[in-house]
Protein backbone atom coordinates (compact mmCIF):
# COMPACT_ATOMS: atom_id res chain seq x y z
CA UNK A 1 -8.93 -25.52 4.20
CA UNK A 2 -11.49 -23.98 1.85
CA UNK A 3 -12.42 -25.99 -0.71
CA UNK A 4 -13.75 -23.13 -2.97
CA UNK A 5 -11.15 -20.64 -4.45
CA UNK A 6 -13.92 -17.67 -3.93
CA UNK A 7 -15.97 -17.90 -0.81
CA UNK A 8 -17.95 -16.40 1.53
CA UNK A 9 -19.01 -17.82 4.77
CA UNK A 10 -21.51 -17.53 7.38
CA UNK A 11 -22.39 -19.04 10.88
CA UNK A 12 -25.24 -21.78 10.40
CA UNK A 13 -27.90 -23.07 12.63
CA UNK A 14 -29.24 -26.90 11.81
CA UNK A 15 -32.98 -26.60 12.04
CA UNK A 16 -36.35 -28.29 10.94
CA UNK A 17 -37.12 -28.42 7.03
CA UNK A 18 -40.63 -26.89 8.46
CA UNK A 19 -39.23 -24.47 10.59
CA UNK A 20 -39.56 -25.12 14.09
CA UNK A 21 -43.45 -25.36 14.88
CA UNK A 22 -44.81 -24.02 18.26
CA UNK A 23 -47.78 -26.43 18.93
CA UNK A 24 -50.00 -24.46 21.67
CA UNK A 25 -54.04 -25.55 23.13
CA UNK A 26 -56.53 -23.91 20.78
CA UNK A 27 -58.73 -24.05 24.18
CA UNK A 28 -57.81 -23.03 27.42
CA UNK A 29 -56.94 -25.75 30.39
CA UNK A 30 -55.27 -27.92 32.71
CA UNK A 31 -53.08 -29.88 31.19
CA UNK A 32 -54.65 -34.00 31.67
CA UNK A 33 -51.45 -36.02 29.59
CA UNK A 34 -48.28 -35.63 27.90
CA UNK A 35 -47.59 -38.29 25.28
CA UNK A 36 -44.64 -37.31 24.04
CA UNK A 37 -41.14 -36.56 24.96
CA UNK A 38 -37.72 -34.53 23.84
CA UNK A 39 -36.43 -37.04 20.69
CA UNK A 40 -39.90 -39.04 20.41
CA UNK A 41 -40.27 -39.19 16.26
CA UNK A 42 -44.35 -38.33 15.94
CA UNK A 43 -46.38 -39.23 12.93
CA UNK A 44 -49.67 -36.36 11.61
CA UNK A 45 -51.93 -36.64 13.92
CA UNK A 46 -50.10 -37.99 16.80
CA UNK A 47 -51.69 -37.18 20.21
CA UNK A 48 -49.03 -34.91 21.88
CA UNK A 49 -51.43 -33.51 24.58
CA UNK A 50 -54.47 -33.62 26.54
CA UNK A 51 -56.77 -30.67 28.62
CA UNK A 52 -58.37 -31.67 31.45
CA UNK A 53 -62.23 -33.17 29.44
CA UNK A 54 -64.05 -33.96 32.95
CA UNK A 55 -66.46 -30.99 32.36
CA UNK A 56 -66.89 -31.44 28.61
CA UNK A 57 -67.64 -34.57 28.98
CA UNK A 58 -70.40 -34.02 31.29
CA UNK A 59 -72.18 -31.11 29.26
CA UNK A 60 -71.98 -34.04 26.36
CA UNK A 61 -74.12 -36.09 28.79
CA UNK A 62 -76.64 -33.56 29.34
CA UNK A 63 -76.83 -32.02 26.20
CA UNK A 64 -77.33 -35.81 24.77
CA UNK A 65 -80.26 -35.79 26.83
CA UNK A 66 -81.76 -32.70 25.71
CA UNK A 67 -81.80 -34.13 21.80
CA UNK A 68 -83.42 -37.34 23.02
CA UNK A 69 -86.17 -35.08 25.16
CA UNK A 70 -86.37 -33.33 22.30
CA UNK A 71 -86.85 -36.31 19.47
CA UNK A 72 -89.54 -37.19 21.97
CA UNK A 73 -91.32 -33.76 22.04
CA UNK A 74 -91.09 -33.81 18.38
CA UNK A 75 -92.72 -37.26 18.13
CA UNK A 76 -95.62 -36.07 20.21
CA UNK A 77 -95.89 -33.02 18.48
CA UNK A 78 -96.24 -35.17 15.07
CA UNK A 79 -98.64 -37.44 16.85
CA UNK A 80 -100.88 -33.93 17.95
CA UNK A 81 -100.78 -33.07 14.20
CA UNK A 82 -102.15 -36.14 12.82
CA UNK A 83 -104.54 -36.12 15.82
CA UNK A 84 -105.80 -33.04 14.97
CA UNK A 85 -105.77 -32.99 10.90
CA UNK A 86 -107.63 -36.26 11.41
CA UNK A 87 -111.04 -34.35 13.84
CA UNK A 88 -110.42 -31.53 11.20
CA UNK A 89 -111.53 -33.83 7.94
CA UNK A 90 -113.94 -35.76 9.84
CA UNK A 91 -115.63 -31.79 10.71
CA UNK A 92 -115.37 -31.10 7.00
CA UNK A 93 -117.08 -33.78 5.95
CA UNK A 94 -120.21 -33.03 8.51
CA UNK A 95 -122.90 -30.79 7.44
CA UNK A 96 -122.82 -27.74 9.28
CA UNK A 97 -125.41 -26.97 11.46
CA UNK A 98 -127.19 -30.58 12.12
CA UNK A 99 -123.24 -32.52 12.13
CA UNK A 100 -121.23 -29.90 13.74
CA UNK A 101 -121.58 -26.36 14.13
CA UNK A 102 -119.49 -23.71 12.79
CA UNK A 103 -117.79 -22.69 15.95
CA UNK A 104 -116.90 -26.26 16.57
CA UNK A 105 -115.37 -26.63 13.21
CA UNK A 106 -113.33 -23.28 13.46
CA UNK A 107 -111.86 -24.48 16.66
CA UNK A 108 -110.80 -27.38 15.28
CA UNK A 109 -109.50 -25.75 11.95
CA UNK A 110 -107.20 -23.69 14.93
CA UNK A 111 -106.41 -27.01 16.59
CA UNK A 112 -104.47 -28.19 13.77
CA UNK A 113 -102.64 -24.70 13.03
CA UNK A 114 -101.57 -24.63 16.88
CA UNK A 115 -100.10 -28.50 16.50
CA UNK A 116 -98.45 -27.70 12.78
CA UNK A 117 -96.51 -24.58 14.58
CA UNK A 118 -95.83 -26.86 17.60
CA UNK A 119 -94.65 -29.47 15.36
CA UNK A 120 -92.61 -26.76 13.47
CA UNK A 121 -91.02 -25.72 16.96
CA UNK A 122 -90.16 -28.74 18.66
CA UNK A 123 -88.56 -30.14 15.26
CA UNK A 124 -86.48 -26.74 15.39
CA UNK A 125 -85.38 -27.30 18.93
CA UNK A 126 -84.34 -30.67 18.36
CA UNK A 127 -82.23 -29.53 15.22
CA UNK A 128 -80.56 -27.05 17.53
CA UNK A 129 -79.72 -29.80 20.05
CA UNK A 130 -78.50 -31.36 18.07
CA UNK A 131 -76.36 -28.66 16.75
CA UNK A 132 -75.17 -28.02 20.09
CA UNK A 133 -74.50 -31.68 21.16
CA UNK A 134 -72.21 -31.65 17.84
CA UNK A 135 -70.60 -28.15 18.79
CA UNK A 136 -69.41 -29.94 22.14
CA UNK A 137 -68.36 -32.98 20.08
CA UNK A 138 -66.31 -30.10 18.08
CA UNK A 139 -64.92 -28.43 21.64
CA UNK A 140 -63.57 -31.91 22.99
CA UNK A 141 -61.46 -33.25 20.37
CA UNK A 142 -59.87 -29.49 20.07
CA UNK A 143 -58.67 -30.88 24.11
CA UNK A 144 -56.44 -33.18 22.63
CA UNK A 145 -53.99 -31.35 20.91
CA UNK A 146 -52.00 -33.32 18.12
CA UNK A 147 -49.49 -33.29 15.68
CA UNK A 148 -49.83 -30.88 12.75
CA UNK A 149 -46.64 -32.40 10.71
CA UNK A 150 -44.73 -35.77 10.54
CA UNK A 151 -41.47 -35.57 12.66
CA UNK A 152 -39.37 -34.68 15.95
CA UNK A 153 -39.95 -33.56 19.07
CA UNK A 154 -37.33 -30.80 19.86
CA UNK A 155 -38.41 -29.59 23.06
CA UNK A 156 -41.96 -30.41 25.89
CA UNK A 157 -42.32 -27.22 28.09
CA UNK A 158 -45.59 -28.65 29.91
CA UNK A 159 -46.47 -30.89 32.59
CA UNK A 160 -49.34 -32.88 33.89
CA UNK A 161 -51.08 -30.14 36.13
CA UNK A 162 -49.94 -27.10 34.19
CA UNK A 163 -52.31 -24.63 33.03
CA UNK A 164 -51.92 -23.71 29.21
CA UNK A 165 -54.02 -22.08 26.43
CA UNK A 166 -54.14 -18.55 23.77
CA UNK A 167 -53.18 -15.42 24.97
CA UNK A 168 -51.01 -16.31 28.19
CA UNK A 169 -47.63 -15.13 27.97
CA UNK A 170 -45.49 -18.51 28.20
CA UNK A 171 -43.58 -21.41 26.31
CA UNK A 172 -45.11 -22.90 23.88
CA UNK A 173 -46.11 -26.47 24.92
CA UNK A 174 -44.62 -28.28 22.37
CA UNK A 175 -41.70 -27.05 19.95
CA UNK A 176 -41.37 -29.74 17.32
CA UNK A 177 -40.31 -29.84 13.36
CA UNK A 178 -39.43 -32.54 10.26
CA UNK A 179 -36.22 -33.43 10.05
CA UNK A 180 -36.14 -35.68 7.16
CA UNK A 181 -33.72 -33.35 5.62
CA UNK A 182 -32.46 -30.91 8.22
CA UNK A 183 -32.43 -27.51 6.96
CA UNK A 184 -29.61 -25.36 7.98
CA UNK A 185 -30.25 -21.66 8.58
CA UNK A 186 -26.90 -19.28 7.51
CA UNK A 187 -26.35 -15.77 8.48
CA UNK A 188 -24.61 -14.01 6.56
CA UNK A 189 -22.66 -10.90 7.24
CA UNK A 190 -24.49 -7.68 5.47
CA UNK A 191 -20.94 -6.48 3.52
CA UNK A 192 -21.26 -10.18 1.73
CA UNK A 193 -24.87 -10.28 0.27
CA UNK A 194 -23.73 -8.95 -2.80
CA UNK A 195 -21.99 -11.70 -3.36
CA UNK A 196 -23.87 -14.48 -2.60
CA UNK A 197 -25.54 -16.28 -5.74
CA UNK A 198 -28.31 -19.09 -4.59
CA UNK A 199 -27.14 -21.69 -7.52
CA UNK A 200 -23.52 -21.74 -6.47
CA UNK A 201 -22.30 -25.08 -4.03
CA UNK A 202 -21.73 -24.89 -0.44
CA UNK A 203 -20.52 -26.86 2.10
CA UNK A 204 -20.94 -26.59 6.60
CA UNK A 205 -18.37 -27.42 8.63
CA UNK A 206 -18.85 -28.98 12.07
CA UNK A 207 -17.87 -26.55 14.43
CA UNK A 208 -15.68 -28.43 16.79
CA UNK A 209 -14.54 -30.32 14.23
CA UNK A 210 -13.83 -29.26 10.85
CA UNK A 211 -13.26 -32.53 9.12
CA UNK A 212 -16.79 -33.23 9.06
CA UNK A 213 -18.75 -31.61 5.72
CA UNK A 214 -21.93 -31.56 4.53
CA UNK A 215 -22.55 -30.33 1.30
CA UNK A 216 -25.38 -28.05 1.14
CA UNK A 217 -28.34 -26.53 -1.61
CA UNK A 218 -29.84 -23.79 -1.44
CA UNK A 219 -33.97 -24.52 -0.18
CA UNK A 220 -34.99 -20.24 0.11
């Protein structure tokens, strides 16, 4: 029985408050873990799945060992500089011509310009390894794909072994949304819009069983 003397109705579809979200790979891989499953309630954050990280891991390794080669070069490089501004004010404070001669004193005056620049460079190269090293850093945790949103996992499409990622024309991974309330979506028919106002009450019936309500607001 209606409970509203004037009413319009519509067939309704219960969904997530946040819309369903489709949670893909921002990177492109073999799928190493699933976490979750259909029903699993997931917190922000929550590691749903993993890409495969065995190659990652190993550039991390290597490129690790390129900033420590470089720290060292850099070291040396200081060492050079101090080596070398040290011969240079012990020529300047000889008397040219019976301490040192000019030639000797020029060379070492381009002695300490070649170790500042080589200084300058190895410093630079260990900034960028450094840059890179946390680029990779950057590249792994983007493998482990997580939870944007507190709440429940409607569907899992992937499996250990599967190959996922942007661009390829397939399910998304993970279909997932907060349910803490449920939103329900109505459509309406088109010959009824005009009558629909937003701050009026409105109740869904269960569709097999129209005993059970749930009164409803209006959300957008």
């Amino acid at each position: 029985q209606d409970p509203f003397e004037n009413s319009i109705s519509g067939t309704g579809l219960v969904e997530a408050n946040t819309k369903n979200l489709e949670v893909s790979a921002f990177s492109n891989g073999v799928v190493d873990k699933v976490y979750v499953k259909e029903g699993d309630i997931v917190k922000k954050g929550d590691l749903l799945f993993s890409l495969d990280q065995h190659l990652l891991k190993a550039q991390i390794v290597q490129e690790e060992e390129a900033v420590r080669v470089s720290q060292l070069q850099a070291a040396l490089s200081k060492v050079d500089l101090e080596d070398s501004q040290d011969q240079l004010n012990r020529g300047k404070g000889l008397t040219i011509g019976t301490g040192i001669t000019k030639q000797e004193l020029q060379k070492r005056l381009f002695n300490e310009a070649r170790a500042r620049a080589t200084l300058a460079l190895n410093e630079g190269q260990h900034l960028k390894a450094q840059a890179e090293l946390k680029v990779l850093h950057v590249s792994l945790d983007q493998l482990s794909v997580r939870a944007p949103e507190d709440g429940l996992i409607f569907k899992v499409n992937v499996l250990v072994g599967d190959y996922v990622g942007n661009g390829l024309q397939q399910l998304s991974p993970v279909i997932m949304g907060g349910v803490h309330p449920l939103h329900v979506r109505v459509q309406i028919d088109e010959s009824d819009m005009w009558r629909f106002v937003s701050e009026m009450p409105a109740i869904a019936f269960h569709r097999s069983n129209n005993h059970l309500r749930y009164p409803l607001a209006f959300v957008r």
